[in-house]
PDB file of N, CA and C in Angstrom:
ATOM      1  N   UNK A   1     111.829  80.981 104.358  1.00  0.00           N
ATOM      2  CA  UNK A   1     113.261  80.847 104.485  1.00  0.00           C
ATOM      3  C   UNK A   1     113.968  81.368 103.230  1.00  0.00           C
ATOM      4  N   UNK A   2     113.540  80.826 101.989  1.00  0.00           N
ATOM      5  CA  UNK A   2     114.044  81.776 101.065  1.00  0.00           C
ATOM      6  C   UNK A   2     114.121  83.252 100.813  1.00  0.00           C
ATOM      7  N   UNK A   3     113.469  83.714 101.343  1.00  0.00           N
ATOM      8  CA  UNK A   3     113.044  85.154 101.566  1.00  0.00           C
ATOM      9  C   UNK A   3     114.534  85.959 102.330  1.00  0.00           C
ATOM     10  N   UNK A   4     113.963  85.186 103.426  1.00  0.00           N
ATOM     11  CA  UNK A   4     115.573  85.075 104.448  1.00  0.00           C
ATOM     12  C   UNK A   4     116.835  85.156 103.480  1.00  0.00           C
ATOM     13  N   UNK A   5     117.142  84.047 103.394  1.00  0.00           N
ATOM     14  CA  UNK A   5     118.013  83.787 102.463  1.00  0.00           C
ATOM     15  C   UNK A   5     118.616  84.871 101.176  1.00  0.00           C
ATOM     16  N   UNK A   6     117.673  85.270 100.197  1.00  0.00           N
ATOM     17  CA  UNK A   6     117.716  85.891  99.105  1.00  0.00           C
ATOM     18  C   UNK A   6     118.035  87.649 100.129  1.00  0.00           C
ATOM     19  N   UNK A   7     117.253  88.030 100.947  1.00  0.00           N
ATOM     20  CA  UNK A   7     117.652  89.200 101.530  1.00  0.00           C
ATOM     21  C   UNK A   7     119.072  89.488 102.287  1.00  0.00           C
ATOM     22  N   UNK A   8     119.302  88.382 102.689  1.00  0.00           N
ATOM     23  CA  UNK A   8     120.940  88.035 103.122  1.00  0.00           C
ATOM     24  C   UNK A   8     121.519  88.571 101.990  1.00  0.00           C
ATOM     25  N   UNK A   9     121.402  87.942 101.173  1.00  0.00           N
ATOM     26  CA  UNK A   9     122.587  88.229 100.123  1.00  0.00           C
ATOM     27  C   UNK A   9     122.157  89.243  99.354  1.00  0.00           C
ATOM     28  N   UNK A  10     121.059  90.118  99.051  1.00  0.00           N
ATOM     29  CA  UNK A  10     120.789  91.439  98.961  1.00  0.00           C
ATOM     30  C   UNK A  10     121.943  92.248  99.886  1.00  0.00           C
ATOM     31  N   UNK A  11     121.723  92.399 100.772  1.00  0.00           N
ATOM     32  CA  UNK A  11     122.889  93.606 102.214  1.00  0.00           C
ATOM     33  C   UNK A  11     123.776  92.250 102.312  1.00  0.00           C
ATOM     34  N   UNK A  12     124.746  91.130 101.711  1.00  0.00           N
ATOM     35  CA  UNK A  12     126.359  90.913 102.414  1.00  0.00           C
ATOM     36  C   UNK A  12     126.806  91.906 101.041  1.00  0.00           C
ATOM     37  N   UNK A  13     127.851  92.856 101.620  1.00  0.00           N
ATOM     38  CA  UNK A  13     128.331  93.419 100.552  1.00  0.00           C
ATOM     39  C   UNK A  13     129.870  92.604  99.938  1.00  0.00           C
ATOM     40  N   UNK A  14     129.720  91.290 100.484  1.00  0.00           N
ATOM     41  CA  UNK A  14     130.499  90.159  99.439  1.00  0.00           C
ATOM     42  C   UNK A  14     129.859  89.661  98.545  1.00  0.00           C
ATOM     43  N   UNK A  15     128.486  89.835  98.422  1.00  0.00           N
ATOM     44  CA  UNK A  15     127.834  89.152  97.566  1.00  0.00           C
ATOM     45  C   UNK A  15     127.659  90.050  96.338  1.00  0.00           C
ATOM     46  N   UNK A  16     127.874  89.905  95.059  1.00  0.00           N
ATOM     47  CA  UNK A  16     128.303  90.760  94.409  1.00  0.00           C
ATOM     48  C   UNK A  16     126.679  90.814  93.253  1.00  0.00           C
ATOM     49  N   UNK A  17     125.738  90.278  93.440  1.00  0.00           N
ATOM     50  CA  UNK A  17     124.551  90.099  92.235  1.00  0.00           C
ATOM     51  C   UNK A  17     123.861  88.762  92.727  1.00  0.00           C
ATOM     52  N   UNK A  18     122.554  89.026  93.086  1.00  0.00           N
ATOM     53  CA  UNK A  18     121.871  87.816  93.892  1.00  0.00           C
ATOM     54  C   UNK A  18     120.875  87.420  92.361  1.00  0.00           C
ATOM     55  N   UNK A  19     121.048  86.065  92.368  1.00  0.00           N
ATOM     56  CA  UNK A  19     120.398  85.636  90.819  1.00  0.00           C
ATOM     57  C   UNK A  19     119.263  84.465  91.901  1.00  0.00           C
ATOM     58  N   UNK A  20     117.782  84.606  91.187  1.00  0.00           N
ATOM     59  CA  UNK A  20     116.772  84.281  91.410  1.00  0.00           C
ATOM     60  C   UNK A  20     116.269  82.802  90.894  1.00  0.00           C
ATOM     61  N   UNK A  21     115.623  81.727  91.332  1.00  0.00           N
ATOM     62  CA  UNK A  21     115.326  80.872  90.668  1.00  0.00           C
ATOM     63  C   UNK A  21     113.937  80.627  90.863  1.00  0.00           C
ATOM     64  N   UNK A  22     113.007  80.512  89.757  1.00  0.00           N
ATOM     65  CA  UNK A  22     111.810  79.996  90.008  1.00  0.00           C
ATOM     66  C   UNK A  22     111.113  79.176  88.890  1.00  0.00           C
ATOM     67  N   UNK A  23     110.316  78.307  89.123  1.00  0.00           N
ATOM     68  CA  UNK A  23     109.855  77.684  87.909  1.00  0.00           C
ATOM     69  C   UNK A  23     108.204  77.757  88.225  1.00  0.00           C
ATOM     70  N   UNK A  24     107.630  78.247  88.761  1.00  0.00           N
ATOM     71  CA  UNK A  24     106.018  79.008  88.774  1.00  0.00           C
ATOM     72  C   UNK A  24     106.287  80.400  89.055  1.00  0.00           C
ATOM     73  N   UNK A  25     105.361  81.225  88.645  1.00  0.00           N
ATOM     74  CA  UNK A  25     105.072  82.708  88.846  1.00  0.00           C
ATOM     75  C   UNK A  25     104.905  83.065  90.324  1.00  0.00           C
ATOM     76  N   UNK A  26     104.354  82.062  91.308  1.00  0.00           N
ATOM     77  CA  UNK A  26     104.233  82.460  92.440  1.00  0.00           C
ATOM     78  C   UNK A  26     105.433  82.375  93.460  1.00  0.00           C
ATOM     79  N   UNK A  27     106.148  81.622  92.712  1.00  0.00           N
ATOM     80  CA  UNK A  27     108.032  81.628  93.151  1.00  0.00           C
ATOM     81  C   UNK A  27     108.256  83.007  92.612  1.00  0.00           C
ATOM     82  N   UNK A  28     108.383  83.506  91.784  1.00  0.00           N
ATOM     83  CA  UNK A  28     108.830  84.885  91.466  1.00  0.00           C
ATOM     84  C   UNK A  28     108.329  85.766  92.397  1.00  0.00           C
ATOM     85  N   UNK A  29     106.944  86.104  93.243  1.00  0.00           N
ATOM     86  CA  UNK A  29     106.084  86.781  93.929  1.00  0.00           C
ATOM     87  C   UNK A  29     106.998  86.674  95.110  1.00  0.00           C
ATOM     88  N   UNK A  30     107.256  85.628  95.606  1.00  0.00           N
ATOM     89  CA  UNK A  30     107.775  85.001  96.925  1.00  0.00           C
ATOM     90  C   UNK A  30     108.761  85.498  96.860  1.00  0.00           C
ATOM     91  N   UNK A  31     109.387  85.374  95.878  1.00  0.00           N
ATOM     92  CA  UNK A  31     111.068  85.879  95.900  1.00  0.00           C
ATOM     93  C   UNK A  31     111.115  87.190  96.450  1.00  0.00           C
ATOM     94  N   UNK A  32     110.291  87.636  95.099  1.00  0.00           N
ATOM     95  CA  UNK A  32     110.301  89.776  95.061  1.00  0.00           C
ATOM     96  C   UNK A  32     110.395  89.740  97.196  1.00  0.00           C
ATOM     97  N   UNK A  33     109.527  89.316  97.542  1.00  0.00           N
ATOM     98  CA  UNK A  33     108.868  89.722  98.726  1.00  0.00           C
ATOM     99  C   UNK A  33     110.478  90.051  99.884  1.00  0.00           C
ATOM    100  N   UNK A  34     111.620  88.836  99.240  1.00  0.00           N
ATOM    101  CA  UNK A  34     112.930  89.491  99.636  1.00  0.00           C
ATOM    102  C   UNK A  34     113.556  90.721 100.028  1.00  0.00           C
ATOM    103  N   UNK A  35     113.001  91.357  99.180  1.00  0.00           N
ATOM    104  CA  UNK A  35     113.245  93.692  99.539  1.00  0.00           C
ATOM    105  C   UNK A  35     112.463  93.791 100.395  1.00  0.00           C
ATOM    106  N   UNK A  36     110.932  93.180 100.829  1.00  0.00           N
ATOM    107  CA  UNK A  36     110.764  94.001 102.027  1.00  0.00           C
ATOM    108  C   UNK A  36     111.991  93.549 103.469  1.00  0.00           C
ATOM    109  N   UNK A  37     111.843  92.081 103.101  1.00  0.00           N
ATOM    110  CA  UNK A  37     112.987  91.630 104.500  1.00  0.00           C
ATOM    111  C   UNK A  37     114.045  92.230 104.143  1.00  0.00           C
ATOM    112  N   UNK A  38     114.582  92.644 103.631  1.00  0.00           N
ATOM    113  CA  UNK A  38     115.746  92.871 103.157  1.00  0.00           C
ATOM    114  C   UNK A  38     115.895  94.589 104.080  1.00  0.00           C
ATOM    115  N   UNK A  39     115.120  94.989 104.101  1.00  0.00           N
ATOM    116  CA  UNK A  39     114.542  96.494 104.584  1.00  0.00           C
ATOM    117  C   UNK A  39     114.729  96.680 105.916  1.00  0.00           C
ATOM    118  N   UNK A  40     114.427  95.023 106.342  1.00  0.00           N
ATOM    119  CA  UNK A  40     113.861  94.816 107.928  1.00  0.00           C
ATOM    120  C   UNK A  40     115.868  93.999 108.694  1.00  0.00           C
ATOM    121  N   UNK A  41     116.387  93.776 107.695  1.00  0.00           N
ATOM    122  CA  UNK A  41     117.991  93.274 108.479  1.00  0.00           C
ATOM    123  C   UNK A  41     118.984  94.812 108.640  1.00  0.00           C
ATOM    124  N   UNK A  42     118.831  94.841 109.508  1.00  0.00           N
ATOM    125  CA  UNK A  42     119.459  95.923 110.335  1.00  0.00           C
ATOM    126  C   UNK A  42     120.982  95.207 110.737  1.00  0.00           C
ATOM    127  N   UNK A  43     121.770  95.890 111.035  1.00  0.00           N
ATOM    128  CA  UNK A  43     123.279  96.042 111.132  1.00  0.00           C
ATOM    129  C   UNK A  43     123.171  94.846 111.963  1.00  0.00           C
ATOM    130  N   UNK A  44     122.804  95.021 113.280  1.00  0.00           N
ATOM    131  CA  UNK A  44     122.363  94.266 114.080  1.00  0.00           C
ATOM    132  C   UNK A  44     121.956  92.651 113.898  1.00  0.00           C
ATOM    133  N   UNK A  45     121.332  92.947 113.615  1.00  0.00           N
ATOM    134  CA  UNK A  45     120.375  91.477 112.764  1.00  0.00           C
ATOM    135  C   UNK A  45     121.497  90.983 111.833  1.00  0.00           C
ATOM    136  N   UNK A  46     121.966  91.637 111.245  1.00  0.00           N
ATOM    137  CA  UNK A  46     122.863  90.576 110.250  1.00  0.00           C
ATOM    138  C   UNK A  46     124.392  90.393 110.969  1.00  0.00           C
ATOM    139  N   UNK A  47     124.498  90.784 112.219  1.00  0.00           N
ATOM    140  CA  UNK A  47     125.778  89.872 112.667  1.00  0.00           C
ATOM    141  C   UNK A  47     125.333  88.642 113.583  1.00  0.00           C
ATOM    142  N   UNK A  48     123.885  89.233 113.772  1.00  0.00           N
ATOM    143  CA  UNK A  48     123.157  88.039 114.657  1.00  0.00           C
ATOM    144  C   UNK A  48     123.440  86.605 113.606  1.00  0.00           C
ATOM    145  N   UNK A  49     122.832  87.084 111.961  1.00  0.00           N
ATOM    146  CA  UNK A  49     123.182  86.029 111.578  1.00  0.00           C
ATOM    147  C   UNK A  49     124.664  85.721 111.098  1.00  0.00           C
ATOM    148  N   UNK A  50     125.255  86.457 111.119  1.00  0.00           N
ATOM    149  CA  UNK A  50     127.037  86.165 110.497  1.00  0.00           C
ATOM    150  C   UNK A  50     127.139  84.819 112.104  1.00  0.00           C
ATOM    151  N   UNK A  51     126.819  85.527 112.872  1.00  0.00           N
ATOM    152  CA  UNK A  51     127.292  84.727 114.111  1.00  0.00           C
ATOM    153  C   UNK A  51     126.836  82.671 114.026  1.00  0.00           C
ATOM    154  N   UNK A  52     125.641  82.936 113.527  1.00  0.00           N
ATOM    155  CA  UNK A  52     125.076  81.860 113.205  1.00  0.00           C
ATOM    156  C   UNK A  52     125.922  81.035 111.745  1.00  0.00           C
ATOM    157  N   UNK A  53     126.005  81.433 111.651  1.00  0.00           N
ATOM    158  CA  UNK A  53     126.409  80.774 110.108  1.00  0.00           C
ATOM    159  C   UNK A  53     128.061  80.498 110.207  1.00  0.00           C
ATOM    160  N   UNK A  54     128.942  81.293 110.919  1.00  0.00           N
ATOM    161  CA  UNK A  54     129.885  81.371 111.042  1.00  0.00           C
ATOM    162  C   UNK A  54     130.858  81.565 109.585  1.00  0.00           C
ATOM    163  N   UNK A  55     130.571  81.580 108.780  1.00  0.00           N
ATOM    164  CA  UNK A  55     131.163  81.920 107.389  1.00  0.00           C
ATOM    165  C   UNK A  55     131.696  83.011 106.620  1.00  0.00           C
ATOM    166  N   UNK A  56     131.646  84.310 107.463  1.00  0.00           N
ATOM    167  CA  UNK A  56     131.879  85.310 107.085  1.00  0.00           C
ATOM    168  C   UNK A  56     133.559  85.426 106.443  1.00  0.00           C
ATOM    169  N   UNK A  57     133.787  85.466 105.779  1.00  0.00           N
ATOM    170  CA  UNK A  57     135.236  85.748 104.821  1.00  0.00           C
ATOM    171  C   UNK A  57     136.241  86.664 105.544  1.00  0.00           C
ATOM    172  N   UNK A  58     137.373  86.421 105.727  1.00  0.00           N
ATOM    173  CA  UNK A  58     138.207  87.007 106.160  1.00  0.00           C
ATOM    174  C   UNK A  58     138.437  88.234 105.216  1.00  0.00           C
ATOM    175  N   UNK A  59     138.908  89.460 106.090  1.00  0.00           N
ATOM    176  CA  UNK A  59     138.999  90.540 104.872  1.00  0.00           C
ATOM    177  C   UNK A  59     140.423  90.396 104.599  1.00  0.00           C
ATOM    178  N   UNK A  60     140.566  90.767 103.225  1.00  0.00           N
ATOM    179  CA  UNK A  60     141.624  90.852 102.327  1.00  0.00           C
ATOM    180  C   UNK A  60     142.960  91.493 102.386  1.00  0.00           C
ATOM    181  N   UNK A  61     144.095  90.543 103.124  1.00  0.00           N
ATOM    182  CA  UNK A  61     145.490  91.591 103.506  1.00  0.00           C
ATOM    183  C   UNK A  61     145.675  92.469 102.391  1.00  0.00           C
ATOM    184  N   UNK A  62     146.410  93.866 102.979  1.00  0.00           N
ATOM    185  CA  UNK A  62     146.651  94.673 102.084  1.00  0.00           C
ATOM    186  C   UNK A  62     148.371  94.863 102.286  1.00  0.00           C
ATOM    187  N   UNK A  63     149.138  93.991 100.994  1.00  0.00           N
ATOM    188  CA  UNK A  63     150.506  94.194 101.510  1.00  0.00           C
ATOM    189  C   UNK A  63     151.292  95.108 100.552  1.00  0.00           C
ATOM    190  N   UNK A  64     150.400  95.903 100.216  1.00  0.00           N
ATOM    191  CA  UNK A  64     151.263  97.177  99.559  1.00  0.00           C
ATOM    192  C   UNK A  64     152.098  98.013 100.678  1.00  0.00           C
TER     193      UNK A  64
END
């Protein structure tokens, strides 16, 4: 699930710098493993999850 997670916020392009937490080396391994999923969320796949989560940010009026 973290994997999940950390690759999400790799491709939301609201997310501006995804910061990592681990306190063993094999948490760091697990993490990295994020870019391959990250590879595998297709356009598709990530409104599947916007849909799920329902949180997606309204975009930003432009009242110039």
């Amino acid at each position: 699930m973290a994997q999940l997670a950390l690759a999400w916020c790799l491709k939301n392009p609201n997310v501006s710098s995804v910061i990592t937490g681990a306190s063993r080396a094999s948490q760091v391994v697990e993490n990295m493993k994020a870019l391959e999923c990250a590879e595998k969320l297709s356009p598709e796949i990530m409104e599947r999850i916007e849909g799920v989560l329902k949180n997606k940010p309204e975009p930003e009026s432009d009242y110039r």
